[in-house]
C-alpha atoms as a PDB file:
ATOM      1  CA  UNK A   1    -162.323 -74.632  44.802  1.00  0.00           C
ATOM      2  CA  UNK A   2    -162.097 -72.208  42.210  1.00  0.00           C
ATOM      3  CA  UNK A   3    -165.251 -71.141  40.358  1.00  0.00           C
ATOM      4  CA  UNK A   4    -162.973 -72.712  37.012  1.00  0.00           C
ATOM      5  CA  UNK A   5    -163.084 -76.156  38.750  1.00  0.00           C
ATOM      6  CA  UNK A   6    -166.503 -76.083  39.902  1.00  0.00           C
ATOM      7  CA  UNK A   7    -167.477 -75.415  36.341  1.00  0.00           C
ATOM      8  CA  UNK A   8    -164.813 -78.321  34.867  1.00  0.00           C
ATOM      9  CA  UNK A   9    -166.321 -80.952  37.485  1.00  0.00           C
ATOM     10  CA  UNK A  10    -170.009 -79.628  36.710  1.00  0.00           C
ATOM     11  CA  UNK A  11    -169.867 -80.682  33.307  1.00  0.00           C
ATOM     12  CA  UNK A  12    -168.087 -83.806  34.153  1.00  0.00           C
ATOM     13  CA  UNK A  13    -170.763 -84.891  36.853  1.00  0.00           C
ATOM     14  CA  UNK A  14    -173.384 -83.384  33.658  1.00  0.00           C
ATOM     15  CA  UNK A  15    -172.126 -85.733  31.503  1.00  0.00           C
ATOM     16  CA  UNK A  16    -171.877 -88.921  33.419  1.00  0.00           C
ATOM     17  CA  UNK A  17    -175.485 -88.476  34.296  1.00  0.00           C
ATOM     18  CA  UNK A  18    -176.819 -88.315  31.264  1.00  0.00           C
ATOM     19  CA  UNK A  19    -174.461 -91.343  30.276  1.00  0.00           C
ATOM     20  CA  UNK A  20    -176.741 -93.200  33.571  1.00  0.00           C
ATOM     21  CA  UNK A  21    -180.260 -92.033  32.552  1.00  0.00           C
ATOM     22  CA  UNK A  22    -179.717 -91.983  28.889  1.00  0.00           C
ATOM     23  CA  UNK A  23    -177.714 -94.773  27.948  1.00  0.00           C
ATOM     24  CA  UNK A  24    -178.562 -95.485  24.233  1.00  0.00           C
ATOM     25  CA  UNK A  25    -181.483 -92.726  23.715  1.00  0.00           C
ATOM     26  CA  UNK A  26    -184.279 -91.876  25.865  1.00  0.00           C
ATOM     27  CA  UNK A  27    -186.698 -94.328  23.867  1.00  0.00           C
ATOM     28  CA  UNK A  28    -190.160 -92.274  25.454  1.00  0.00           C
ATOM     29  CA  UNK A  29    -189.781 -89.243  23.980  1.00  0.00           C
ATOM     30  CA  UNK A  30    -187.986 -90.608  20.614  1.00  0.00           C
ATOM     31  CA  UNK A  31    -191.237 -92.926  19.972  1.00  0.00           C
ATOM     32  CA  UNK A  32    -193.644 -89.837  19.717  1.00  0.00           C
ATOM     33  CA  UNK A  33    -191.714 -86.530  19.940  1.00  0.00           C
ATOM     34  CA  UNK A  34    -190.503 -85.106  16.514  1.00  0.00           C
ATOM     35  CA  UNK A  35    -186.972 -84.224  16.232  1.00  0.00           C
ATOM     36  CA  UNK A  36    -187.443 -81.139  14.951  1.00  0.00           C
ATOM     37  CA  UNK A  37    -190.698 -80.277  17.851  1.00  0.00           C
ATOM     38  CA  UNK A  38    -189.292 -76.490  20.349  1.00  0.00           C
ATOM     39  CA  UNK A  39    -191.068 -76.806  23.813  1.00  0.00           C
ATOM     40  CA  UNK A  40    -191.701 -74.849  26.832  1.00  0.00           C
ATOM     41  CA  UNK A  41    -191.225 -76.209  30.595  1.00  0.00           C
ATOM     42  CA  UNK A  42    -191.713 -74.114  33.642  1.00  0.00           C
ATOM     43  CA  UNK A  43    -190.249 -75.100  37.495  1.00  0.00           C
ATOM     44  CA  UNK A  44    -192.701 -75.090  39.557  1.00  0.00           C
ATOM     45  CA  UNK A  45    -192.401 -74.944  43.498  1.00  0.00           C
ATOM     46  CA  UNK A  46    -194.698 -77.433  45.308  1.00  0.00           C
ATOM     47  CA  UNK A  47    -193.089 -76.643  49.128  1.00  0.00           C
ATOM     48  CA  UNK A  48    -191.760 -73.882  51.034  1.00  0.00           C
ATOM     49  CA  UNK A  49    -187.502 -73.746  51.726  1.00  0.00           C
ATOM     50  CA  UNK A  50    -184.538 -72.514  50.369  1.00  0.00           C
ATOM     51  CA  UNK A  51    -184.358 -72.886  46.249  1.00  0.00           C
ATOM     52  CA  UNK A  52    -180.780 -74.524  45.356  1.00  0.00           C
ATOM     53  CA  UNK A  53    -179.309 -75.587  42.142  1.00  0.00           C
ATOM     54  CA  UNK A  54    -180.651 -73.093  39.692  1.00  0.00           C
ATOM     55  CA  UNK A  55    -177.567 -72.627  38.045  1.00  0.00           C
ATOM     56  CA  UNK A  56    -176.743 -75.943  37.975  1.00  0.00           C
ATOM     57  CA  UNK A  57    -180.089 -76.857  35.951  1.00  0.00           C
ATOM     58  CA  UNK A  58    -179.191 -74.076  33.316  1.00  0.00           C
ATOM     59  CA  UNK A  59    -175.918 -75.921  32.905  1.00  0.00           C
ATOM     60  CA  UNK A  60    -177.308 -78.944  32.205  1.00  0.00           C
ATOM     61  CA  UNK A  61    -179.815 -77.173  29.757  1.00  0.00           C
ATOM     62  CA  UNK A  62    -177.558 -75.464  28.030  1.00  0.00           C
ATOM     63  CA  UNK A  63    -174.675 -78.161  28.113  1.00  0.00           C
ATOM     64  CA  UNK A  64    -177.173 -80.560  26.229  1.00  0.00           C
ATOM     65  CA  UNK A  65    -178.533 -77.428  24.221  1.00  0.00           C
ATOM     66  CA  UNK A  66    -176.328 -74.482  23.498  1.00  0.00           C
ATOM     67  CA  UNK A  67    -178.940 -72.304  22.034  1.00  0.00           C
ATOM     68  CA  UNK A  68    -181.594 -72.980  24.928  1.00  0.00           C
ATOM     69  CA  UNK A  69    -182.984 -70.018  26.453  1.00  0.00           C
ATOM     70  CA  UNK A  70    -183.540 -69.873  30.042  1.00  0.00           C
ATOM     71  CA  UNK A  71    -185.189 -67.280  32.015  1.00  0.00           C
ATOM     72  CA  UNK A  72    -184.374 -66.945  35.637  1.00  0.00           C
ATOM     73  CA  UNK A  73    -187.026 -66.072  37.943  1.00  0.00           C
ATOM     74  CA  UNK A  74    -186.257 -66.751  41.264  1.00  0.00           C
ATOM     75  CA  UNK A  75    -182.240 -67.653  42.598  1.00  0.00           C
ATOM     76  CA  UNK A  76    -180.204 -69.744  44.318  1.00  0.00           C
ATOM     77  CA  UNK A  77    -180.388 -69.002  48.073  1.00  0.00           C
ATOM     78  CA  UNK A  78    -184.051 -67.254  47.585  1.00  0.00           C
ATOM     79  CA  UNK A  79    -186.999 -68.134  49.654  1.00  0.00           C
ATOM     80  CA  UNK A  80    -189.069 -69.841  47.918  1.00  0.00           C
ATOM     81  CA  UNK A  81    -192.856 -70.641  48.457  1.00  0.00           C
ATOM     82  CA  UNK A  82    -196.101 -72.927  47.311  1.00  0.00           C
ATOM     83  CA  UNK A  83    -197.185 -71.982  43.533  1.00  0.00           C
ATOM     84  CA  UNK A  84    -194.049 -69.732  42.306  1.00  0.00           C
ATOM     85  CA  UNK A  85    -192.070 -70.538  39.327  1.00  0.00           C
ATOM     86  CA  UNK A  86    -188.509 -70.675  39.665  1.00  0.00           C
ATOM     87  CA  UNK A  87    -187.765 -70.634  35.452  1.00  0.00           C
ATOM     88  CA  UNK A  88    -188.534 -70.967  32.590  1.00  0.00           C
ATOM     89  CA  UNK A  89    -186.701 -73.168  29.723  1.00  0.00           C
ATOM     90  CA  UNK A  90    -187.248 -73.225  25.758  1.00  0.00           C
ATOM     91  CA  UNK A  91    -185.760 -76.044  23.874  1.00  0.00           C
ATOM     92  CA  UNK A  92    -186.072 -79.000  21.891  1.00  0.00           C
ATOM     93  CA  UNK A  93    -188.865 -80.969  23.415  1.00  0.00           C
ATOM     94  CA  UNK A  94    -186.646 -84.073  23.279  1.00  0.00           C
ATOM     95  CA  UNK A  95    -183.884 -82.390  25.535  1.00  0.00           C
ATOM     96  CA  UNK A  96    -186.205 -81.228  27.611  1.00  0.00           C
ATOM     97  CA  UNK A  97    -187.495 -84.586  28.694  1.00  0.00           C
ATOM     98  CA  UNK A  98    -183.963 -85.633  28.385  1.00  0.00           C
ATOM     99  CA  UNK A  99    -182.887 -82.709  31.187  1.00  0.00           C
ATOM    100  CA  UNK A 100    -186.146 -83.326  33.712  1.00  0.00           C
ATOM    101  CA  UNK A 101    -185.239 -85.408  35.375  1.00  0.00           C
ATOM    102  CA  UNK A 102    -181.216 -84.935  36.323  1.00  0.00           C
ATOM    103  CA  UNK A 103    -182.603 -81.297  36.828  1.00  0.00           C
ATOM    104  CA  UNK A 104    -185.029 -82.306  39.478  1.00  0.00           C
ATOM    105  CA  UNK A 105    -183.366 -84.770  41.097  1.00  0.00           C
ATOM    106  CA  UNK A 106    -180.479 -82.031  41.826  1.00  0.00           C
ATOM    107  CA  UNK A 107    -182.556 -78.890  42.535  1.00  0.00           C
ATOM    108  CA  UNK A 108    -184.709 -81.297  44.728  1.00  0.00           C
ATOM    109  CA  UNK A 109    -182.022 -82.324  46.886  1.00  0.00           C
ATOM    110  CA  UNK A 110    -179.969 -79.102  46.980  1.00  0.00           C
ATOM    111  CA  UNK A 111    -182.616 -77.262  48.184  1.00  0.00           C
ATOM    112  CA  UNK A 112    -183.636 -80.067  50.551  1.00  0.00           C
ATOM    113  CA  UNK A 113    -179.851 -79.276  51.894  1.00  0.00           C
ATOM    114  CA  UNK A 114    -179.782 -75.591  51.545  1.00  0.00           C
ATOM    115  CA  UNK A 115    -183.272 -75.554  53.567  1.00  0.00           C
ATOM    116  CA  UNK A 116    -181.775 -77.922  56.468  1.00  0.00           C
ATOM    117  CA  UNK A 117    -178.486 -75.746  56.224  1.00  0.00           C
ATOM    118  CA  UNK A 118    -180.413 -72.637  56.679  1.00  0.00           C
ATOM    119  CA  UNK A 119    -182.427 -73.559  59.819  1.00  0.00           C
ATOM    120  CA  UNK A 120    -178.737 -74.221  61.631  1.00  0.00           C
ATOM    121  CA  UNK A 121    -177.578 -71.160  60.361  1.00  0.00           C
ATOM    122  CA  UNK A 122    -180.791 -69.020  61.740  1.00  0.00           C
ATOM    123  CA  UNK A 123    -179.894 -70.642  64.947  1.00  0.00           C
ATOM    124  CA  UNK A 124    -176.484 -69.224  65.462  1.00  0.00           C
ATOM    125  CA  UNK A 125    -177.267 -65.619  64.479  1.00  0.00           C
ATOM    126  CA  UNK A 126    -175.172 -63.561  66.931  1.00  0.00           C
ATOM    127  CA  UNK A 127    -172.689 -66.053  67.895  1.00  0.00           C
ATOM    128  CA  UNK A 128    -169.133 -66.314  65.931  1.00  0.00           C
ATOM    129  CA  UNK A 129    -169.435 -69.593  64.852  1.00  0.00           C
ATOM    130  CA  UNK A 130    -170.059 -70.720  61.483  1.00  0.00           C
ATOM    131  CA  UNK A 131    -171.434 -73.771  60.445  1.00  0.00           C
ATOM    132  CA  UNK A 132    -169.440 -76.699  58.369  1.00  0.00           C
ATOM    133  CA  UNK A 133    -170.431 -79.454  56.078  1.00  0.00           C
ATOM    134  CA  UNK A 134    -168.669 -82.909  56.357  1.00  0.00           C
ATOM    135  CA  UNK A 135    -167.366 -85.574  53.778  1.00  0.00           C
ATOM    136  CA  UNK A 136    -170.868 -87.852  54.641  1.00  0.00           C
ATOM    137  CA  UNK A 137    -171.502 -87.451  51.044  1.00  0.00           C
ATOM    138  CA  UNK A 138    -173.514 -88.828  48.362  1.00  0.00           C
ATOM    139  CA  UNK A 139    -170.573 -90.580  46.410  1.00  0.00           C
ATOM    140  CA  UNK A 140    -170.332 -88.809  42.916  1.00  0.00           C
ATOM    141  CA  UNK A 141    -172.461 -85.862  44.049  1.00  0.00           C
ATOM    142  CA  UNK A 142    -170.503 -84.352  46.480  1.00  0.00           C
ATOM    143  CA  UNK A 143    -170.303 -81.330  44.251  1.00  0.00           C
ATOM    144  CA  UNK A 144    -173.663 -80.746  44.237  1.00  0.00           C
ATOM    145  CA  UNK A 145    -174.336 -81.417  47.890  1.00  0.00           C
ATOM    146  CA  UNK A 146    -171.262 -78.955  49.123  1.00  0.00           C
ATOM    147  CA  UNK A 147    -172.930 -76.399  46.966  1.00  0.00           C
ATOM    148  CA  UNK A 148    -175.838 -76.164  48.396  1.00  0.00           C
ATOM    149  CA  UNK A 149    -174.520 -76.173  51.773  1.00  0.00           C
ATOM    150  CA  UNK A 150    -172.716 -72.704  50.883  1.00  0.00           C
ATOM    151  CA  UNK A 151    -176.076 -71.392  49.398  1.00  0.00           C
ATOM    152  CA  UNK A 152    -177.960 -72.339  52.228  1.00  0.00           C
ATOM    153  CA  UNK A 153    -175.632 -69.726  54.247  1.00  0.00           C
ATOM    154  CA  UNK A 154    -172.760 -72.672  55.424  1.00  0.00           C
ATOM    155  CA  UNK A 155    -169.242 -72.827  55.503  1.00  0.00           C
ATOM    156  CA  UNK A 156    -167.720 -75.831  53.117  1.00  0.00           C
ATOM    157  CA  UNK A 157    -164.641 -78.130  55.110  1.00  0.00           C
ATOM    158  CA  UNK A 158    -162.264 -79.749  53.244  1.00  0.00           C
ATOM    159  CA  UNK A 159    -163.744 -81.016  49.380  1.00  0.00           C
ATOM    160  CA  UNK A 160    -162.134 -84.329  49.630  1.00  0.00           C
ATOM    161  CA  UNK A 161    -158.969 -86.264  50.861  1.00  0.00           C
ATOM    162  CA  UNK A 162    -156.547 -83.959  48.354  1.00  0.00           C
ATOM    163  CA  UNK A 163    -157.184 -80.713  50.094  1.00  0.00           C
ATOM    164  CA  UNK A 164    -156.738 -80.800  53.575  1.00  0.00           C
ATOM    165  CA  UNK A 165    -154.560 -83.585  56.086  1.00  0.00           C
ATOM    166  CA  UNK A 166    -156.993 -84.079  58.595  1.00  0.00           C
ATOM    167  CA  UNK A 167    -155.740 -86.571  61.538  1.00  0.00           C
ATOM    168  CA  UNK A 168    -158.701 -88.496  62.415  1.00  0.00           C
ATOM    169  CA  UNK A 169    -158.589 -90.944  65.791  1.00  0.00           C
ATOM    170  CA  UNK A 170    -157.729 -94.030  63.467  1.00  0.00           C
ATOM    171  CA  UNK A 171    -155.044 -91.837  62.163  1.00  0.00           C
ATOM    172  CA  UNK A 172    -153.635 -91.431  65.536  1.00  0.00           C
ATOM    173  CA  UNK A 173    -154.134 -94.846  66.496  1.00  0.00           C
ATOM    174  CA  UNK A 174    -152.845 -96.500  63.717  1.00  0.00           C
ATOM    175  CA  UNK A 175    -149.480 -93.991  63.770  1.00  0.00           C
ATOM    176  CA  UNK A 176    -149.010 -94.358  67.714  1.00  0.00           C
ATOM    177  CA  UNK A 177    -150.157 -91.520  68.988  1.00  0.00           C
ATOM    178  CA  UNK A 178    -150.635 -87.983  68.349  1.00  0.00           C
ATOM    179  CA  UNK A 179    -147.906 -86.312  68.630  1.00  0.00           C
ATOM    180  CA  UNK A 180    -146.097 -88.616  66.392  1.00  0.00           C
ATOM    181  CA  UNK A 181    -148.958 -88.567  63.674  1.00  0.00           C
ATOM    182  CA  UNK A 182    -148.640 -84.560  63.946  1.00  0.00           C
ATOM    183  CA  UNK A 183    -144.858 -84.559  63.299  1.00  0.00           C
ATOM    184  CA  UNK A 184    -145.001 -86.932  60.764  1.00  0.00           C
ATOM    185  CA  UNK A 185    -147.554 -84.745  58.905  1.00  0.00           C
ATOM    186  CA  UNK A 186    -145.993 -81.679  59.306  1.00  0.00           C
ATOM    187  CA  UNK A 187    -143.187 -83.064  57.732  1.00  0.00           C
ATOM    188  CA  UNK A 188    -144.743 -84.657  54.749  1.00  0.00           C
ATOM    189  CA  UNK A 189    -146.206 -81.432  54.166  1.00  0.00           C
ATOM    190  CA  UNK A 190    -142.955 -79.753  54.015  1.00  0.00           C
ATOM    191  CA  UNK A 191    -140.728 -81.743  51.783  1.00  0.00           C
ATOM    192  CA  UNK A 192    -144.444 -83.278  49.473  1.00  0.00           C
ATOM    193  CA  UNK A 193    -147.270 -81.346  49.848  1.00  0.00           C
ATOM    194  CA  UNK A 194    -146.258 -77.203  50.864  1.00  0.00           C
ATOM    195  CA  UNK A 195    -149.189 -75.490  51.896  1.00  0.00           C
ATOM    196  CA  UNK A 196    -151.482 -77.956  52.865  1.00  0.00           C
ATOM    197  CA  UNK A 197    -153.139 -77.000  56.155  1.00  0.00           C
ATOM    198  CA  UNK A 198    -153.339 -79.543  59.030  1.00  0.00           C
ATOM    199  CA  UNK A 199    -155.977 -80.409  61.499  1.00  0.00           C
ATOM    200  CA  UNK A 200    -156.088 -82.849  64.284  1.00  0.00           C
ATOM    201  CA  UNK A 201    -158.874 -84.596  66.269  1.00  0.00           C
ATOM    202  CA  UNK A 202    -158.921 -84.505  69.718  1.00  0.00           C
ATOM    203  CA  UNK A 203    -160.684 -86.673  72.151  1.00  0.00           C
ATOM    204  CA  UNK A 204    -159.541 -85.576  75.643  1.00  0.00           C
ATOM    205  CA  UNK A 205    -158.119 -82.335  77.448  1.00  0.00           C
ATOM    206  CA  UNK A 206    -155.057 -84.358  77.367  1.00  0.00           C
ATOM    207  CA  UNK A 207    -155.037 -84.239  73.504  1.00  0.00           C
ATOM    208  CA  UNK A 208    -155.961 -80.646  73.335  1.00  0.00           C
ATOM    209  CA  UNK A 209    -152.493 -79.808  74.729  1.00  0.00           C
ATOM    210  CA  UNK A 210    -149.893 -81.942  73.003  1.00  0.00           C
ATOM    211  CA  UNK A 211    -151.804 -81.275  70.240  1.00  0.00           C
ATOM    212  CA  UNK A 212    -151.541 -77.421  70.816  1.00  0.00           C
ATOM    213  CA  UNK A 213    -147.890 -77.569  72.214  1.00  0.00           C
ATOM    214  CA  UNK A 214    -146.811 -78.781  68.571  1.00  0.00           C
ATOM    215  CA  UNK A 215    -147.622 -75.481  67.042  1.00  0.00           C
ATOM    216  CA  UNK A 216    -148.100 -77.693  63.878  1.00  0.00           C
ATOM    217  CA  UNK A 217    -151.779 -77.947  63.321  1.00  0.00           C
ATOM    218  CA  UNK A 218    -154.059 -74.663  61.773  1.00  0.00           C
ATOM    219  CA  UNK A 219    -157.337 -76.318  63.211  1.00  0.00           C
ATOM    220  CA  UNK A 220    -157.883 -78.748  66.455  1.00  0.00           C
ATOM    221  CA  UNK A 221    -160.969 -80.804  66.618  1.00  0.00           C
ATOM    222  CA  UNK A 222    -162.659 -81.076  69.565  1.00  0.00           C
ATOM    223  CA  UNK A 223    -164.703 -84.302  69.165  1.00  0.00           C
ATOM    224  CA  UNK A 224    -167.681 -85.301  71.127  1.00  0.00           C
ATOM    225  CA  UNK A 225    -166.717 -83.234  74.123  1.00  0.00           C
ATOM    226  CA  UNK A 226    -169.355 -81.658  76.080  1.00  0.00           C
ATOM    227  CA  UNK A 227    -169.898 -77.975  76.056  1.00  0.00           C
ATOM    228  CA  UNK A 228    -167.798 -77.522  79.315  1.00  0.00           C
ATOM    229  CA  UNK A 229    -165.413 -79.213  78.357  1.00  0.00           C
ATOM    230  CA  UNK A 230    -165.098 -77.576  74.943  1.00  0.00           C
ATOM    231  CA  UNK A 231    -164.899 -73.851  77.042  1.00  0.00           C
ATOM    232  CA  UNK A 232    -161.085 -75.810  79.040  1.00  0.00           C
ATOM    233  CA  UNK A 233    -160.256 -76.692  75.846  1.00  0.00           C
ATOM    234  CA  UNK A 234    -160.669 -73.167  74.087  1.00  0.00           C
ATOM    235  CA  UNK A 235    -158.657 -72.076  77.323  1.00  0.00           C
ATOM    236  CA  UNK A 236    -155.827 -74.602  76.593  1.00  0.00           C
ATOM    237  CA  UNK A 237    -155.491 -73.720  72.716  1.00  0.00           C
ATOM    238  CA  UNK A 238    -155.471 -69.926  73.892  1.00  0.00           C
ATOM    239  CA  UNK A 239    -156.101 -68.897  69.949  1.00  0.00           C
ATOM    240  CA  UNK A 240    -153.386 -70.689  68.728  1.00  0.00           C
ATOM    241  CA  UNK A 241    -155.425 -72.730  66.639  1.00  0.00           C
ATOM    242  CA  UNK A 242    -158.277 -73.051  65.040  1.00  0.00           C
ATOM    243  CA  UNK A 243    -161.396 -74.997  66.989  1.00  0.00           C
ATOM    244  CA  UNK A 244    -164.230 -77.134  65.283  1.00  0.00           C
ATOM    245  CA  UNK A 245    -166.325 -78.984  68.063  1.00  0.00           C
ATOM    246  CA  UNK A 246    -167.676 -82.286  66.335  1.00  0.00           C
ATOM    247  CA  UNK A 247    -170.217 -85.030  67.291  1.00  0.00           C
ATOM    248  CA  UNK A 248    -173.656 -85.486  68.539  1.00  0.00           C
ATOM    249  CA  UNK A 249    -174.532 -81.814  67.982  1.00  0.00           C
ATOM    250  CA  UNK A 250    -177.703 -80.947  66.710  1.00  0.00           C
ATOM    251  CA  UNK A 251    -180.663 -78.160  66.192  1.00  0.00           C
ATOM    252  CA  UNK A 252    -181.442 -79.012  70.304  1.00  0.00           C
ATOM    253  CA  UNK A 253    -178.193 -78.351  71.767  1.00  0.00           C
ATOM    254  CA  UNK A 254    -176.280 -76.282  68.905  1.00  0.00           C
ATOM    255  CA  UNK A 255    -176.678 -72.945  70.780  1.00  0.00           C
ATOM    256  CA  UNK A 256    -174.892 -74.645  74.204  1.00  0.00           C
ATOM    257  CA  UNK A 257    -171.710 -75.353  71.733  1.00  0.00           C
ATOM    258  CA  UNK A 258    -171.947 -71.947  70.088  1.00  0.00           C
ATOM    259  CA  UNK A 259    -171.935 -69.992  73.793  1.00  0.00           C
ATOM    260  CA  UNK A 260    -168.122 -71.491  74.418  1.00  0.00           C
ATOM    261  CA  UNK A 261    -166.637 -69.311  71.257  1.00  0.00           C
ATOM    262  CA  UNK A 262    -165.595 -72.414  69.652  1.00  0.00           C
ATOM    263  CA  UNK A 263    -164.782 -71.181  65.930  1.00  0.00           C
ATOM    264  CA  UNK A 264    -166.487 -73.656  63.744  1.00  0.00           C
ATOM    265  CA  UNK A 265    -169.312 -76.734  64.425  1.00  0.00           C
ATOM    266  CA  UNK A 266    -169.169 -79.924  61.848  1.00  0.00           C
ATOM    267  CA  UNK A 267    -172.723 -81.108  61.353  1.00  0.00           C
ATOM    268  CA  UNK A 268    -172.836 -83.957  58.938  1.00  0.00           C
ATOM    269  CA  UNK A 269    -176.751 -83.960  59.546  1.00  0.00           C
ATOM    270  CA  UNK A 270    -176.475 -81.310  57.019  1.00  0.00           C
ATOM    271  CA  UNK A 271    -175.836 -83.052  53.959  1.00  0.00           C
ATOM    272  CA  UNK A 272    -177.369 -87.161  55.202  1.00  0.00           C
ATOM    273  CA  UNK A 273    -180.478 -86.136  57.117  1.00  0.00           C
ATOM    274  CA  UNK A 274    -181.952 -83.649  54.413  1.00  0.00           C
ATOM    275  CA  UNK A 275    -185.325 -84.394  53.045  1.00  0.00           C
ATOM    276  CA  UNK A 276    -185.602 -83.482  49.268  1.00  0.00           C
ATOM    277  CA  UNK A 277    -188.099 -80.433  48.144  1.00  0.00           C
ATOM    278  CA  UNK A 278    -190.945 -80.889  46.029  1.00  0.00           C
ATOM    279  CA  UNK A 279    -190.496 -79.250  43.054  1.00  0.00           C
ATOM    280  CA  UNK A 280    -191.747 -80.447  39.241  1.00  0.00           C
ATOM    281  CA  UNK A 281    -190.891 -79.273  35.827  1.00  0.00           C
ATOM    282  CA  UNK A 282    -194.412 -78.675  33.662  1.00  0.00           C
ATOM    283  CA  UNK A 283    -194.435 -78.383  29.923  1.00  0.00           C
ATOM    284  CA  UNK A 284    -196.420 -74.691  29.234  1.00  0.00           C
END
């Protein structure tokens, strides 16, 4: 995704919640805040992790106030620890009560995610394999969540089901098998789609190699396979394609899949077991 799109679907995502939260005026602050009333707000961090979604909380500042100024002092990706202050925001006092909380829910929850994220990355310093993100998703925040995966030092997989075929087992099954499933997508690629990449799962040895002997597929899956027999299958695909191991992999056993060489390791834990941060936006 270009950093043009993120921006276009940013403000989209922006505007529909506000639409949610707001509906037909935030009735608090319009009962005893003057229209014309500037404010001050601070971010304060109340827990130790990774911050995430800075940028993305001046964008909603500055989408519902053009003439806001924000001052950045700590960003995305940035340790962050008990008692610092991430920024600073000046504004109408009624946007800023209008902003808190679609700020803090986000920043909360990307840096929950960029603080899980970062742990799995620490743990495969000096091994070649990177870390991806799956499409286990908050529906309609996806953008958000996929964001802070990359801050927290992850790789992003495929956005959504535009970007990337990916053959799945009920694919496979529901085509009749994988070789037939592979052809057929490499040929709707050719004459629908040119350019889009293919990837495959795999769920036995015997998969790894019709899948390989295609020469059709940029990336094989190697799904809930053991570490053992992830290293055959890396022997069978002989760098001919791309490897992701997939399934029950976690911080406990993450280093056992990274030993075999496989290229990349899906961990959907990243994104749906992620405990928001503590964080709280203070008028000064």
């Amino acid at each position: 995704m270009t950093e043009q799109e993120f921006d276009s679907r940013l403000k989209h995502l922006v505007e529909q919640a506000l639409i949610e939260d707001v509906g037909d005026g935030d009735h608090s602050s319009l009962c005893c805040i003057p229209a014309d009333q500037r404010g001050k707000a601070v971010l304060k961090i109340k827990q130790e992790g990774i911050l995430a979604g800075v940028k993305v909380a001046q964008q909603i500042f500055k989408q519902v106030e053009p003439l806001a100024h924000f001052n950045i002092y700590k960003n995305d990706g940035e340790a962050m620890n008990m008692g610092e202050v991430a920024f600073e925001v000046e504004a109408s006092t009624q946007n800023i009560l209008k902003c808190e909380r679609l700020v803090l829910n986000s920043m909360q929850r990307m840096s929950g995610i960029a603080t899980l994220t970062n742990v799995y990355v620490e743990k495969l310093k000096g091994y070649k394999t990177k870390i991806l993100d799956t499409r286990k998703t908050t529906p309609n925040f996806r953008l958000l969540e996929k964001a802070a995966v990359k801050i927290g030092g992850a790789v992003n997989h495929r956005f959504g089901l535009f970007d990337m075929i990916m053959l799945k087992d009920n694919h496979i099954d529901f085509c009749g098998g994988i070789v037939k499933a592979i052809d057929k997508a490499y040929d709707y690629v050719q004459t629908t789609k040119p350019g889009l990449k293919i990837e495959v799962e795999t769920r036995t040895l015997e998969d790894v190699r019709l899948a390989t002997a295609t020469g059709k597929v940029f990336r094989i899956m190697l799904d809930n396979m053991s570490p053992e027999t992830i290293t055959e299958a890396l022997t069978i695909i002989d760098g001919r394609a791309e490897t992701e191991a997939s399934g029950g992999i976690n911080l406990s056993n993450i280093e056992s899949y990274a030993a075999t060489g496989v290229d990349f390791i899906s961990v959907g834990a990243l994104i749906h077991q992620a405990k928001s941060l503590d964080l709280s936006l203070k008028a000064v």
